[in-house]
C-alpha atoms as a PDB file:
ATOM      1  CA  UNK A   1       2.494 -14.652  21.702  1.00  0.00           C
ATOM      2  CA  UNK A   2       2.620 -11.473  23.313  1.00  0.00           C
ATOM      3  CA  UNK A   3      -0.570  -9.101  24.347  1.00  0.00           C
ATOM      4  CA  UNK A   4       0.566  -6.456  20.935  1.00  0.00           C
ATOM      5  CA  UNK A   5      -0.072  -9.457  19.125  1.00  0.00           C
ATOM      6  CA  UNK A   6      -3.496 -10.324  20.815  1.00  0.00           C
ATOM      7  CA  UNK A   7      -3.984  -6.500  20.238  1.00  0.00           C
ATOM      8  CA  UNK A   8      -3.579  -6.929  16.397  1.00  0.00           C
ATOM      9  CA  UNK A   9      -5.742  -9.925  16.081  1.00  0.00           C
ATOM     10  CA  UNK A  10      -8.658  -8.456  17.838  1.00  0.00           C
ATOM     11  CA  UNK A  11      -8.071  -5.184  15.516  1.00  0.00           C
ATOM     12  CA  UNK A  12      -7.642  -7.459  12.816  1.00  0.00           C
ATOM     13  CA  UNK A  13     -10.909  -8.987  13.408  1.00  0.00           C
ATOM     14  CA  UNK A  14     -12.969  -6.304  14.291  1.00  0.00           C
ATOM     15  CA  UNK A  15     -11.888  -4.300  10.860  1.00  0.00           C
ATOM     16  CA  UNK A  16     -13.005  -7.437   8.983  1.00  0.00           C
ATOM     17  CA  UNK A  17     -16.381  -7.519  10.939  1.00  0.00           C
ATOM     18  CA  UNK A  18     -16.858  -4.369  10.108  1.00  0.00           C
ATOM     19  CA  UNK A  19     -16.163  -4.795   6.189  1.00  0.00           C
ATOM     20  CA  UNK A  20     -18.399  -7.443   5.781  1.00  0.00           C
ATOM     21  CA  UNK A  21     -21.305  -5.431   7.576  1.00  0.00           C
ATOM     22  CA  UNK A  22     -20.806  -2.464   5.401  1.00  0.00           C
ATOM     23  CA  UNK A  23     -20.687  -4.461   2.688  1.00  0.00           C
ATOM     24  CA  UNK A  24     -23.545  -7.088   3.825  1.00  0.00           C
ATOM     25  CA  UNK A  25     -26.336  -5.931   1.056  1.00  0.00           C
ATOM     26  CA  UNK A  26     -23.259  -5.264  -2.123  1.00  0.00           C
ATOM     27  CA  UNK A  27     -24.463  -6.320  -5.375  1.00  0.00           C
ATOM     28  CA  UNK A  28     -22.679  -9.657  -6.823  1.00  0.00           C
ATOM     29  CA  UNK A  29     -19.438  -7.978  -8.443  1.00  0.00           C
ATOM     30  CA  UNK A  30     -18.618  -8.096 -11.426  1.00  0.00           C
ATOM     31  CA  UNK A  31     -16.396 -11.400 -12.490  1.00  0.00           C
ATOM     32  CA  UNK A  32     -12.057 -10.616 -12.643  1.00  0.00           C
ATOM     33  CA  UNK A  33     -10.539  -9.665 -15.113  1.00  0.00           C
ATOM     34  CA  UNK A  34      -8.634 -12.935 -17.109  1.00  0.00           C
ATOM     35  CA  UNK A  35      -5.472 -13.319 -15.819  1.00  0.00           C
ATOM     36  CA  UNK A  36      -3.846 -13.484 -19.409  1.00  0.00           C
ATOM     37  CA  UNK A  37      -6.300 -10.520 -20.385  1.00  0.00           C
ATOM     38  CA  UNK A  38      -4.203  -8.365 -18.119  1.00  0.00           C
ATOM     39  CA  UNK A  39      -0.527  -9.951 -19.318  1.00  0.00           C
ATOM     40  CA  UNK A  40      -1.054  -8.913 -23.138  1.00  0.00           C
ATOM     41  CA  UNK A  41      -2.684  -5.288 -21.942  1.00  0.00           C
ATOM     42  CA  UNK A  42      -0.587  -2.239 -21.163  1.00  0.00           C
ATOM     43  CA  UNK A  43       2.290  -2.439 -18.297  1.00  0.00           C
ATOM     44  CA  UNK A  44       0.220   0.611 -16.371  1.00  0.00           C
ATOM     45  CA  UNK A  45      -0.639   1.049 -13.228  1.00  0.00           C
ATOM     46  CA  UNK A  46      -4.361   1.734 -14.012  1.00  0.00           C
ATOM     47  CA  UNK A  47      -3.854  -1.402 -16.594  1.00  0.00           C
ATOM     48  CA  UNK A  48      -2.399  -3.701 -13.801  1.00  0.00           C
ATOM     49  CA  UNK A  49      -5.010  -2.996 -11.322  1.00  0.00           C
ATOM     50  CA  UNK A  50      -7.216  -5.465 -13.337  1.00  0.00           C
ATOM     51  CA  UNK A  51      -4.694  -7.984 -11.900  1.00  0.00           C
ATOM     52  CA  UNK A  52      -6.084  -8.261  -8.420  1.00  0.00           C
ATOM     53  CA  UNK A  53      -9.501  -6.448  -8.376  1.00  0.00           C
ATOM     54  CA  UNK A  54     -11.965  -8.492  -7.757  1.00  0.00           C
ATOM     55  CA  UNK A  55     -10.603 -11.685  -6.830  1.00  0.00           C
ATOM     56  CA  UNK A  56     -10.641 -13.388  -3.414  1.00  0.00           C
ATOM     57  CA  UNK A  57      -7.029 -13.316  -1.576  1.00  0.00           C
ATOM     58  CA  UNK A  58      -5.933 -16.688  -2.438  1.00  0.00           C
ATOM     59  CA  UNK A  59      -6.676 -15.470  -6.212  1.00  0.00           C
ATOM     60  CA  UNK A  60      -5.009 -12.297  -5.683  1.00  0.00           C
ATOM     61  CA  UNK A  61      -1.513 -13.459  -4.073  1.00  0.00           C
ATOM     62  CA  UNK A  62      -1.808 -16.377  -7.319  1.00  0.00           C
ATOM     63  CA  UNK A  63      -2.701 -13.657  -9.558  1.00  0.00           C
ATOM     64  CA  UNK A  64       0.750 -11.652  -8.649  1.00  0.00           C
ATOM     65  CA  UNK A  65       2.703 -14.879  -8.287  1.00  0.00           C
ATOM     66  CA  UNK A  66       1.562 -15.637 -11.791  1.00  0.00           C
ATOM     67  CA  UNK A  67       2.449 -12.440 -12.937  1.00  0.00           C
ATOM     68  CA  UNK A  68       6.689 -12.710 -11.939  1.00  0.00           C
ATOM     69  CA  UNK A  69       6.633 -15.825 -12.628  1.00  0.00           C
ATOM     70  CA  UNK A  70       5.544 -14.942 -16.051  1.00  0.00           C
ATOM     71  CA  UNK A  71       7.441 -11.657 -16.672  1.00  0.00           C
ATOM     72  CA  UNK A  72      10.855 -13.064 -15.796  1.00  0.00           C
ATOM     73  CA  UNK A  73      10.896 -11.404 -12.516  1.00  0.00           C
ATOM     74  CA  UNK A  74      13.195 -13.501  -9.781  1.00  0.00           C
ATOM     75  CA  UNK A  75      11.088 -13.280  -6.349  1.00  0.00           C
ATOM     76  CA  UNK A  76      11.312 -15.603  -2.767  1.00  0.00           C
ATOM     77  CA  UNK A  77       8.298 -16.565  -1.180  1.00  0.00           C
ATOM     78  CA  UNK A  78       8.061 -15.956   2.350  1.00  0.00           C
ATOM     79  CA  UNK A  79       5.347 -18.127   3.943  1.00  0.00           C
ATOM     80  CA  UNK A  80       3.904 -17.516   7.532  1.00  0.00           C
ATOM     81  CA  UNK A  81       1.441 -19.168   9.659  1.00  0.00           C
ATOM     82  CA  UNK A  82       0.407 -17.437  13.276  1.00  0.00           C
ATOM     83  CA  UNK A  83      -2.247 -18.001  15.586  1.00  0.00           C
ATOM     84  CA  UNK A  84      -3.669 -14.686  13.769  1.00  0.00           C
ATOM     85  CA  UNK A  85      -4.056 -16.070  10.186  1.00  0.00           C
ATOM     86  CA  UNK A  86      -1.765 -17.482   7.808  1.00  0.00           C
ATOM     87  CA  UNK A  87      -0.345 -15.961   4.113  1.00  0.00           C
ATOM     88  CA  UNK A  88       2.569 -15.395   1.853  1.00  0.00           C
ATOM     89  CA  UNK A  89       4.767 -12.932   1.174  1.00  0.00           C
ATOM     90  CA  UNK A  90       6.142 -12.212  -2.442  1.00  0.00           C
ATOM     91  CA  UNK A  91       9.622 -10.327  -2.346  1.00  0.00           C
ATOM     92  CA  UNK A  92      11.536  -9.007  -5.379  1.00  0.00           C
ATOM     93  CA  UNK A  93      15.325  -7.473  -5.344  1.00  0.00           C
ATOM     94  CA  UNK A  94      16.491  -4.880  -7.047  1.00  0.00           C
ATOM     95  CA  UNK A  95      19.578  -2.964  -7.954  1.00  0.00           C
ATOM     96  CA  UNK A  96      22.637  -2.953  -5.381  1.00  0.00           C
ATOM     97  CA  UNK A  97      24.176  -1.906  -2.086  1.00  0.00           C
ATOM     98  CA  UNK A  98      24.606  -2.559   1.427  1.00  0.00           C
ATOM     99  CA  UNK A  99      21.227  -1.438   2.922  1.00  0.00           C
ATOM    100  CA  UNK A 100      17.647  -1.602   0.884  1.00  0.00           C
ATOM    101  CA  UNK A 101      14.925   0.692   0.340  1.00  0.00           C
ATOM    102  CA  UNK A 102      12.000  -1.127   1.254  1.00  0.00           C
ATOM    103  CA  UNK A 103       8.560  -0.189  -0.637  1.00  0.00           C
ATOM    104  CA  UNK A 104       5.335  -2.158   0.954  1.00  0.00           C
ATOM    105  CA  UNK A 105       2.247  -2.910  -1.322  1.00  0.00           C
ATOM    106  CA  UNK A 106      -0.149  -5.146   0.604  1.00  0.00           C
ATOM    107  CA  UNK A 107      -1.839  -7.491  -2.059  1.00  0.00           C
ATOM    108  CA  UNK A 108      -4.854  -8.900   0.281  1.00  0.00           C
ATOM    109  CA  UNK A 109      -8.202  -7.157   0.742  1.00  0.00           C
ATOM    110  CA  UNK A 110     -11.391  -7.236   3.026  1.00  0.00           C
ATOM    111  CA  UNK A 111     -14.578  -9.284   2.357  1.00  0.00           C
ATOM    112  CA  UNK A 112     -16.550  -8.568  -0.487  1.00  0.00           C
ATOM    113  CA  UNK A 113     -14.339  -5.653  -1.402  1.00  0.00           C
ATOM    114  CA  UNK A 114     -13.277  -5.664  -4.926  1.00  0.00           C
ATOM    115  CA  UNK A 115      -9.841  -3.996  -3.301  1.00  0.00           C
ATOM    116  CA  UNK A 116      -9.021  -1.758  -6.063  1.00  0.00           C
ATOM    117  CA  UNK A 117      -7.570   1.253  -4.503  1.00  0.00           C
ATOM    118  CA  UNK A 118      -7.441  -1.006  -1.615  1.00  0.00           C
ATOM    119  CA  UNK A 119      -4.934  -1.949  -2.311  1.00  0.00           C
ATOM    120  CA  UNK A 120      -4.144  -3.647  -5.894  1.00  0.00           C
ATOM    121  CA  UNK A 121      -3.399  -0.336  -7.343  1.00  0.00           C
ATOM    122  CA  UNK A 122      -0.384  -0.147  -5.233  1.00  0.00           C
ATOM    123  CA  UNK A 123       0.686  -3.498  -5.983  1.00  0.00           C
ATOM    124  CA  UNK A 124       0.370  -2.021  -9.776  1.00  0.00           C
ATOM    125  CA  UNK A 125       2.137   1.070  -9.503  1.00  0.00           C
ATOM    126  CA  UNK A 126       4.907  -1.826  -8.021  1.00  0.00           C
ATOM    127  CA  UNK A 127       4.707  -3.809 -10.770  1.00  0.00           C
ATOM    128  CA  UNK A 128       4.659  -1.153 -13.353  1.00  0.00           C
ATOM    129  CA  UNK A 129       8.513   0.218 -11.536  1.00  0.00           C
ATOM    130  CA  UNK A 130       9.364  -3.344 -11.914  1.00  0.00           C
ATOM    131  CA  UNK A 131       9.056  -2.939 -15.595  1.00  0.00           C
ATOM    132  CA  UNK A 132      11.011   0.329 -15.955  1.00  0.00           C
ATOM    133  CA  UNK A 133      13.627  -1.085 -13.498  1.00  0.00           C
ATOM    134  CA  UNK A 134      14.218  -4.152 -15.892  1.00  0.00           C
ATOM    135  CA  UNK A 135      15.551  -1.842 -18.597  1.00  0.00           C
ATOM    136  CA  UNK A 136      17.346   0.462 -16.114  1.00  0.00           C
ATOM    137  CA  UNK A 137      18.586  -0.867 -13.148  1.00  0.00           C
ATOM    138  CA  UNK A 138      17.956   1.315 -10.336  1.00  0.00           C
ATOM    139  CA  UNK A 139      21.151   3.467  -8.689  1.00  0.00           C
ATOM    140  CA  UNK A 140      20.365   1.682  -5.292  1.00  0.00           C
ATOM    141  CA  UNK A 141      18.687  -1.506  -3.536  1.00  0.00           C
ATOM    142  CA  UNK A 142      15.070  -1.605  -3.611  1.00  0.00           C
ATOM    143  CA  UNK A 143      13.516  -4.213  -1.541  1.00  0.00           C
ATOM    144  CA  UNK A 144       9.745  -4.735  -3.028  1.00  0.00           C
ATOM    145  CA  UNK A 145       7.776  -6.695  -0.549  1.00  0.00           C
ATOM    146  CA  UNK A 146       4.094  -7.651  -1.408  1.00  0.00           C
ATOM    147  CA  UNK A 147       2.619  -8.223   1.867  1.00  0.00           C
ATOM    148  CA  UNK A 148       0.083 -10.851   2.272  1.00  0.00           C
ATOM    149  CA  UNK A 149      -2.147  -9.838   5.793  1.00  0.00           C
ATOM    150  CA  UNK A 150      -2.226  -6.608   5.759  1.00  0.00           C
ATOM    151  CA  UNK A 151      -5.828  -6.641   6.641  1.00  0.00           C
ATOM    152  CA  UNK A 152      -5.445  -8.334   9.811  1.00  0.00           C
ATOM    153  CA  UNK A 153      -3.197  -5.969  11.690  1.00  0.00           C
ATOM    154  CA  UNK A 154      -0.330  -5.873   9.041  1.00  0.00           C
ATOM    155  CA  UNK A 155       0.374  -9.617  10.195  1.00  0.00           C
ATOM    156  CA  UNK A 156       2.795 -10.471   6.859  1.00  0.00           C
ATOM    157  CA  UNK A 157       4.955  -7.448   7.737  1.00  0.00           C
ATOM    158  CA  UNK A 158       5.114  -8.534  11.141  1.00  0.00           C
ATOM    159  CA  UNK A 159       6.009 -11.726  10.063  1.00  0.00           C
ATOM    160  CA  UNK A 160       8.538 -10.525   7.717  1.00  0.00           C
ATOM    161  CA  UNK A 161      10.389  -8.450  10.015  1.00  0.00           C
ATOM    162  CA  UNK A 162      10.345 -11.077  12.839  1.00  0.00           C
ATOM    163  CA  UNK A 163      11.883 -13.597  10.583  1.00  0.00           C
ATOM    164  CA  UNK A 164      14.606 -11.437   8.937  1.00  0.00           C
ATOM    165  CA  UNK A 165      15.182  -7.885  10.688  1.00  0.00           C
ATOM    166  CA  UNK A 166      16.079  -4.825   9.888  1.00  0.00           C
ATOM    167  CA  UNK A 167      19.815  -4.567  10.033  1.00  0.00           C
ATOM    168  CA  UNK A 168      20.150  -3.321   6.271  1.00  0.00           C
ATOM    169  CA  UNK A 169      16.876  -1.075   5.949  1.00  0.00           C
ATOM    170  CA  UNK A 170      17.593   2.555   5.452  1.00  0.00           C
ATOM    171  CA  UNK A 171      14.051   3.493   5.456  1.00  0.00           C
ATOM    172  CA  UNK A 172      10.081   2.208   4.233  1.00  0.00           C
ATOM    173  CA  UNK A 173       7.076   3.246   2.286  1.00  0.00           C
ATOM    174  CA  UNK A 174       3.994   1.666   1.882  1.00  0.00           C
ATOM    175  CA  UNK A 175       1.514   2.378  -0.288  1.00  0.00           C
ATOM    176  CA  UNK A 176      -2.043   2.819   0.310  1.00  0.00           C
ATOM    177  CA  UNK A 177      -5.047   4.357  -1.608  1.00  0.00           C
ATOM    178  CA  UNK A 178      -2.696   5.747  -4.165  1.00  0.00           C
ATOM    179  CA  UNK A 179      -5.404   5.995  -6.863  1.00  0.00           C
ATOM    180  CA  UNK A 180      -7.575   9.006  -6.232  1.00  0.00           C
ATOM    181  CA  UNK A 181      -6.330  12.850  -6.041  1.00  0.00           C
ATOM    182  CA  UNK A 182      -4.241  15.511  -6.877  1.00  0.00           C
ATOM    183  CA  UNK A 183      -2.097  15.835  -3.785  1.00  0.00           C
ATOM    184  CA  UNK A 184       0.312  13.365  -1.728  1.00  0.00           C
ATOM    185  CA  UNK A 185       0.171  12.431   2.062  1.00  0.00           C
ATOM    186  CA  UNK A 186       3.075  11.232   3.570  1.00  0.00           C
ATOM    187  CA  UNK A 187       2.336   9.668   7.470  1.00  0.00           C
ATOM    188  CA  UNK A 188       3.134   8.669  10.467  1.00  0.00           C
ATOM    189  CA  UNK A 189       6.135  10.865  10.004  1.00  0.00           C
ATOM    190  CA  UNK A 190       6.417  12.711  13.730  1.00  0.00           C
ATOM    191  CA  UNK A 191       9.970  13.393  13.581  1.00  0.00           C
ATOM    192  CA  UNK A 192      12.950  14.687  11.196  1.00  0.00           C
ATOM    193  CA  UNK A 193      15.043  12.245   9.957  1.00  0.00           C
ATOM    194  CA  UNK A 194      17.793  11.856   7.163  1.00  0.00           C
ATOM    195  CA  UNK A 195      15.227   8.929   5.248  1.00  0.00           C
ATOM    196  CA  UNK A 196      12.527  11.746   5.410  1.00  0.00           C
ATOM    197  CA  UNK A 197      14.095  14.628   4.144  1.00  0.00           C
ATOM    198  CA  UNK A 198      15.275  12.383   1.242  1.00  0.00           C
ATOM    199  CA  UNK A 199      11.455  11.666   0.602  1.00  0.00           C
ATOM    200  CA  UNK A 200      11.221  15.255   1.121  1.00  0.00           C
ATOM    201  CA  UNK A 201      13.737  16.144  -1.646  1.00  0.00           C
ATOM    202  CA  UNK A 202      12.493  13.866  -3.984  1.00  0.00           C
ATOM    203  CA  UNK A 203       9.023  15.359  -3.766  1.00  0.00           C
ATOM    204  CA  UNK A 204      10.196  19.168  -4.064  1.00  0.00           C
ATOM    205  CA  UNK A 205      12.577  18.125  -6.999  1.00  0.00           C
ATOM    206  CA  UNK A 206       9.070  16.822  -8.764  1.00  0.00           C
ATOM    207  CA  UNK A 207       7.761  20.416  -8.301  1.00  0.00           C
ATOM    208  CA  UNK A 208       5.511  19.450  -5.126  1.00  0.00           C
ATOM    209  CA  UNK A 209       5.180  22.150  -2.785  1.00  0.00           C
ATOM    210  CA  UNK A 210       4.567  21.302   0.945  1.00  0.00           C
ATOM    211  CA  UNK A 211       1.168  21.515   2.338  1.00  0.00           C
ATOM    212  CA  UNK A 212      -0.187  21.762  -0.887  1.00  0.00           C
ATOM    213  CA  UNK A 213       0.767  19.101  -3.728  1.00  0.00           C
ATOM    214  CA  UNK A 214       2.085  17.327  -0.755  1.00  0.00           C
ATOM    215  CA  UNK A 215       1.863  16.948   3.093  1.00  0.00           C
ATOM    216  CA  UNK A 216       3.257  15.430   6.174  1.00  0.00           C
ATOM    217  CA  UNK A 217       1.064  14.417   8.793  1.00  0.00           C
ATOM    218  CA  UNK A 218       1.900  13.213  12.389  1.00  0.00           C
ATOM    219  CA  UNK A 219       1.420   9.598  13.781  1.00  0.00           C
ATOM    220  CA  UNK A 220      -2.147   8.850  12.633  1.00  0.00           C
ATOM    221  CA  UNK A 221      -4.464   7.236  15.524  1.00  0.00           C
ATOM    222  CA  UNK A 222      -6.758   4.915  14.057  1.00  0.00           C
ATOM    223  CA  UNK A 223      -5.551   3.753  10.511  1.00  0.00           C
ATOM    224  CA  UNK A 224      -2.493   2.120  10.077  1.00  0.00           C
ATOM    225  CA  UNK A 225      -0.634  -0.137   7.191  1.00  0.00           C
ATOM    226  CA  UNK A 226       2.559  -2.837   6.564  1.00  0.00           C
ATOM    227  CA  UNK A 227       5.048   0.381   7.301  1.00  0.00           C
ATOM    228  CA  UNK A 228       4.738   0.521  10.759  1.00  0.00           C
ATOM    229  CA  UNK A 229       5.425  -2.901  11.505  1.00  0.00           C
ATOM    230  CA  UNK A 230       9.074  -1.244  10.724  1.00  0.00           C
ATOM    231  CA  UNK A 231       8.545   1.516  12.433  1.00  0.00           C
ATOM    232  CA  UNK A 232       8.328  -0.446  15.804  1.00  0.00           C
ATOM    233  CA  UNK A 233      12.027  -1.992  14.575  1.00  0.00           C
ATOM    234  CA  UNK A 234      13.479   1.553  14.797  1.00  0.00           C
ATOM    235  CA  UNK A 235      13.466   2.353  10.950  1.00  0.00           C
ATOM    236  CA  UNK A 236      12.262   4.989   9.608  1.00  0.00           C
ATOM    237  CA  UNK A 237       9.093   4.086   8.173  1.00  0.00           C
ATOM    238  CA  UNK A 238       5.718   5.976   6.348  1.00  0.00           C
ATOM    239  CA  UNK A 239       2.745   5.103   4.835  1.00  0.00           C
ATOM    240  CA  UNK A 240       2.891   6.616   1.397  1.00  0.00           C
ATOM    241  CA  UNK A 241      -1.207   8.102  -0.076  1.00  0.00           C
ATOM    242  CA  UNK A 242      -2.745  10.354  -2.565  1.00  0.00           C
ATOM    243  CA  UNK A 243      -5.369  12.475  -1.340  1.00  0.00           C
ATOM    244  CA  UNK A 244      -7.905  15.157  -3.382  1.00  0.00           C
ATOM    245  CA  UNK A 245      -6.294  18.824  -2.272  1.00  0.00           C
ATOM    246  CA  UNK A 246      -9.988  20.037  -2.140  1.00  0.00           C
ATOM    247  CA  UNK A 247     -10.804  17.735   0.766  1.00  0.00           C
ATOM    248  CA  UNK A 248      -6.958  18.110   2.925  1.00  0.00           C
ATOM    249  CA  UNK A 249      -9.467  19.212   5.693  1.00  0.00           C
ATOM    250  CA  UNK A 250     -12.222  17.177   5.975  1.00  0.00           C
ATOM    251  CA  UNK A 251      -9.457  14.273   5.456  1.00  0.00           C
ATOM    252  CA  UNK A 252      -8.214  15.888   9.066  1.00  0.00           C
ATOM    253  CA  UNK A 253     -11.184  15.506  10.446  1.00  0.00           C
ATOM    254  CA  UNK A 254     -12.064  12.430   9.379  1.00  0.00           C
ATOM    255  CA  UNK A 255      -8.638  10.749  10.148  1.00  0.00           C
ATOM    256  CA  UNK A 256      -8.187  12.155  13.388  1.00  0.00           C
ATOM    257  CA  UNK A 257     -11.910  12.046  14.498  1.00  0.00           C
ATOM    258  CA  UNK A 258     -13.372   9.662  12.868  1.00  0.00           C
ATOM    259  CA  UNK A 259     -15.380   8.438  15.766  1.00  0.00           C
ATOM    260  CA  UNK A 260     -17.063  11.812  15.614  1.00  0.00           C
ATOM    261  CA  UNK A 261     -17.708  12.050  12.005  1.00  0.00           C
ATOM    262  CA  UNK A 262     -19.400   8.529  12.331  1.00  0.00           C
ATOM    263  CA  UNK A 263     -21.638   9.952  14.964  1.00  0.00           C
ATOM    264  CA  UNK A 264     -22.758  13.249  13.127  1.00  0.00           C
ATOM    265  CA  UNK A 265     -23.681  11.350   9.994  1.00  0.00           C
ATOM    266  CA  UNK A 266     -20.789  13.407   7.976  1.00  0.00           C
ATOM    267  CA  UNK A 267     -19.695  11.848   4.717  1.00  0.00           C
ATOM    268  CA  UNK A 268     -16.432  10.060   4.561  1.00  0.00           C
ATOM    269  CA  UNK A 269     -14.143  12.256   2.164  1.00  0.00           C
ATOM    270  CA  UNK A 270     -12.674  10.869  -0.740  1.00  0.00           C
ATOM    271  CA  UNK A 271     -10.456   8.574  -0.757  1.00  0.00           C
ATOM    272  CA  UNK A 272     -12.129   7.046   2.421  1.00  0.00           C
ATOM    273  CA  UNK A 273     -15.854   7.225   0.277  1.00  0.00           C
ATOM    274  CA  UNK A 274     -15.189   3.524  -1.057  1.00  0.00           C
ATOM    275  CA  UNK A 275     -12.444   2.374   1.670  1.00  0.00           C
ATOM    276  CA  UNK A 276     -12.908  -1.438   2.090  1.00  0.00           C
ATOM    277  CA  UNK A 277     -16.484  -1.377   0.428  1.00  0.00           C
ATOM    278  CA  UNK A 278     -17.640  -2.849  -2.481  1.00  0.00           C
ATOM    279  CA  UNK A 279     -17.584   0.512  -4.121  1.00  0.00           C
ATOM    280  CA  UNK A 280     -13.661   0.648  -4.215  1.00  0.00           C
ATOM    281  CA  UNK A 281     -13.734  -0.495  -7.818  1.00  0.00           C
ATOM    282  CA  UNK A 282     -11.269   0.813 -11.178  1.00  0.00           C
ATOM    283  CA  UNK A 283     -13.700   2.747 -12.345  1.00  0.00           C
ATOM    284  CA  UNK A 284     -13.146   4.896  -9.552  1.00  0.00           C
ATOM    285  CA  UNK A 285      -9.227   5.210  -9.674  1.00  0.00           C
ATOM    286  CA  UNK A 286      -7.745   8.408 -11.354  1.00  0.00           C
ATOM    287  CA  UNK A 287      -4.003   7.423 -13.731  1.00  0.00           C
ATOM    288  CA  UNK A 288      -2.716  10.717 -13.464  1.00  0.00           C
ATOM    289  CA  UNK A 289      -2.799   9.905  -9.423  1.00  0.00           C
ATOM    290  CA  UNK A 290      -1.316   6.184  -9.887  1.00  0.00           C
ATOM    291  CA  UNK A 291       1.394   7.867 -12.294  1.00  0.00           C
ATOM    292  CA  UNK A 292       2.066  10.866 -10.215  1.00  0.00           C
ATOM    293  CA  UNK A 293       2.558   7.863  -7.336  1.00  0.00           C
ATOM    294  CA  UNK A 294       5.018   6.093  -9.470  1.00  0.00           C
ATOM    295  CA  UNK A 295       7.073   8.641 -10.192  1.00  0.00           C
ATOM    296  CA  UNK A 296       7.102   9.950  -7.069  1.00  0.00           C
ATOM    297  CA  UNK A 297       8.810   6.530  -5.891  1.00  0.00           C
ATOM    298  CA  UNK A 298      11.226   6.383  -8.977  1.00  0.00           C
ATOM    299  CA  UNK A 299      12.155   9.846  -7.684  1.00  0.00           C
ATOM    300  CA  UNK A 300      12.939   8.694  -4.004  1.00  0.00           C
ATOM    301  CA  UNK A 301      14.867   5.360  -5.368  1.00  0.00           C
ATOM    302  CA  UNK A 302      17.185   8.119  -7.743  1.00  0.00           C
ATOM    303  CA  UNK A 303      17.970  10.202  -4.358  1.00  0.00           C
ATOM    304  CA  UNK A 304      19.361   7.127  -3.499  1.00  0.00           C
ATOM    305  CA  UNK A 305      16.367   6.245  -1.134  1.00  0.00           C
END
């Protein structure tokens, strides 16, 4: 145990505190959807939100579990257990070469938050590729890696990459808050490199134009997510988000000073209005932003990643 790990579980600890106090007078939510409900529905993304929302973790990493199992999908289980909290990961394999792609949806969520955009709509945009990847196999390998943790300092990445490396990663994304907005966010992304521009590509060859259907933003100070437990490896890793364009700069504000827009009473833009409350719910989630998401990431995985 080293003192970034004692860092991580007081973070980890103090961003759960604070969930359950925002959340302390939430109405009762509203029961899951059934399981089976969501396996005869649509292969969406909106659709396959309905898979997690709602449900406590344990239900949640069952509920995706269930869900491979049941579609035919070959996955390993990678189960960890740290002074910090204990979880599984759920990893799926796809297409071929030497060095992987790795895409990052987190599948836990904080107390009392149904965790829709938070993050079981990126676990659904996931599972959705998964579908269109069955029928055509993808022109390089794509490492999908549900992380379990991810609300206590990212501790199932951690765990991942401290019991397998990073020798063949070319590069990461994770996904968070990919269901509201018109634009993208790509972060954490301080300096050029190859994995980047390849991102970069993909984005312009969609018709995004930087610094307005997308952006890159700098290391981010107080939010974080599963990529940059890669990131401290030395691969190139971002946290992949989808942002309203209308609000690019009170989302500057808020993300950089958010300490300061706490104090002066200023409302949190979207997609940080429901952010581990109990508002963050699929009625609030936009498709066209989960689909604009997915093929954003089919894009990247045809560059070649």
């Amino acid at each position: 145990m080293g003192l970034r790990d004692v860092g991580f579980y007081l973070r980890g600890r103090l961003s759960q505190t604070v969930a359950r106090f925002l959340n302390r007078r939430a109405p009762a939510p509203r029961p899951p959807a059934p399981i089976e409900d969501v396996l005869r529905g649509p292969v969406t993304p909106l659709a396959l939100t309905r898979l997690l929302e709602g449900r406590s973790n344990d239900a949640r990493q069952a509920a995706l579990a269930h869900w491979l199992q049941t579609r035919g999908v070959p996955f390993r289980r990678h189960a960890f257990h740290t002074f910090e909290g204990a979880g599984e990961n759920l990893v799926v394999e796809v297409g071929h070469g030497a060095r992987a792609l790795v895409l990052i949806a987190h599948h836990d969520a904080v107390p009392k938050s149904p965790g829709a955009n938070d993050n079981a709509a990126s676990v659904a945009i996931l599972l959705s590729l998964l579908e269109r990847w069955a029928a055509r196999e993808p022109p390089t390998r794509v490492r999908i890696l549900f992380a379990a943790c991810e609300e206590i300092g990212y501790l199932g990445s951690r765990a991942w990459v401290r019991a397998h490396g990073v020798a063949d990663v070319r590069g990461v994304l994770s996904l968070e808050l990919p269901g509201v907005g018109d634009s993208l966010a790509v972060w954490d992304a301080s300096a050029p490199t190859p994995f980047l521009e390849t991102v970069r590509g993909a984005l312009e060859g969609l018709g995004l134009r930087a610094d307005d259907g997308y952006h890159v933003v700098g290391r981010i100070p107080v939010f974080g997510s599963d990529h940059r437990a890669f990131a401290a490896a030395g691969v190139p890793a971002y946290g992949l988000t989808s942002v309203p364009a209308a609000e690019t700069e009170a989302l500057r504000q808020f993300i950089f000073r958010p300490l300061r827009t706490a104090l002066r009473g200023a409302r949190r833009p979207r997609p940080f209005d429901t952010y581990h409350t109990a508002r963050d719910s699929g009625e609030t989630l936009d498709a066209g932003a989960l689909e604009r998401v997915a093929r954003v990431l089919d894009a990247i995985v045809a560059l070649g990643g």
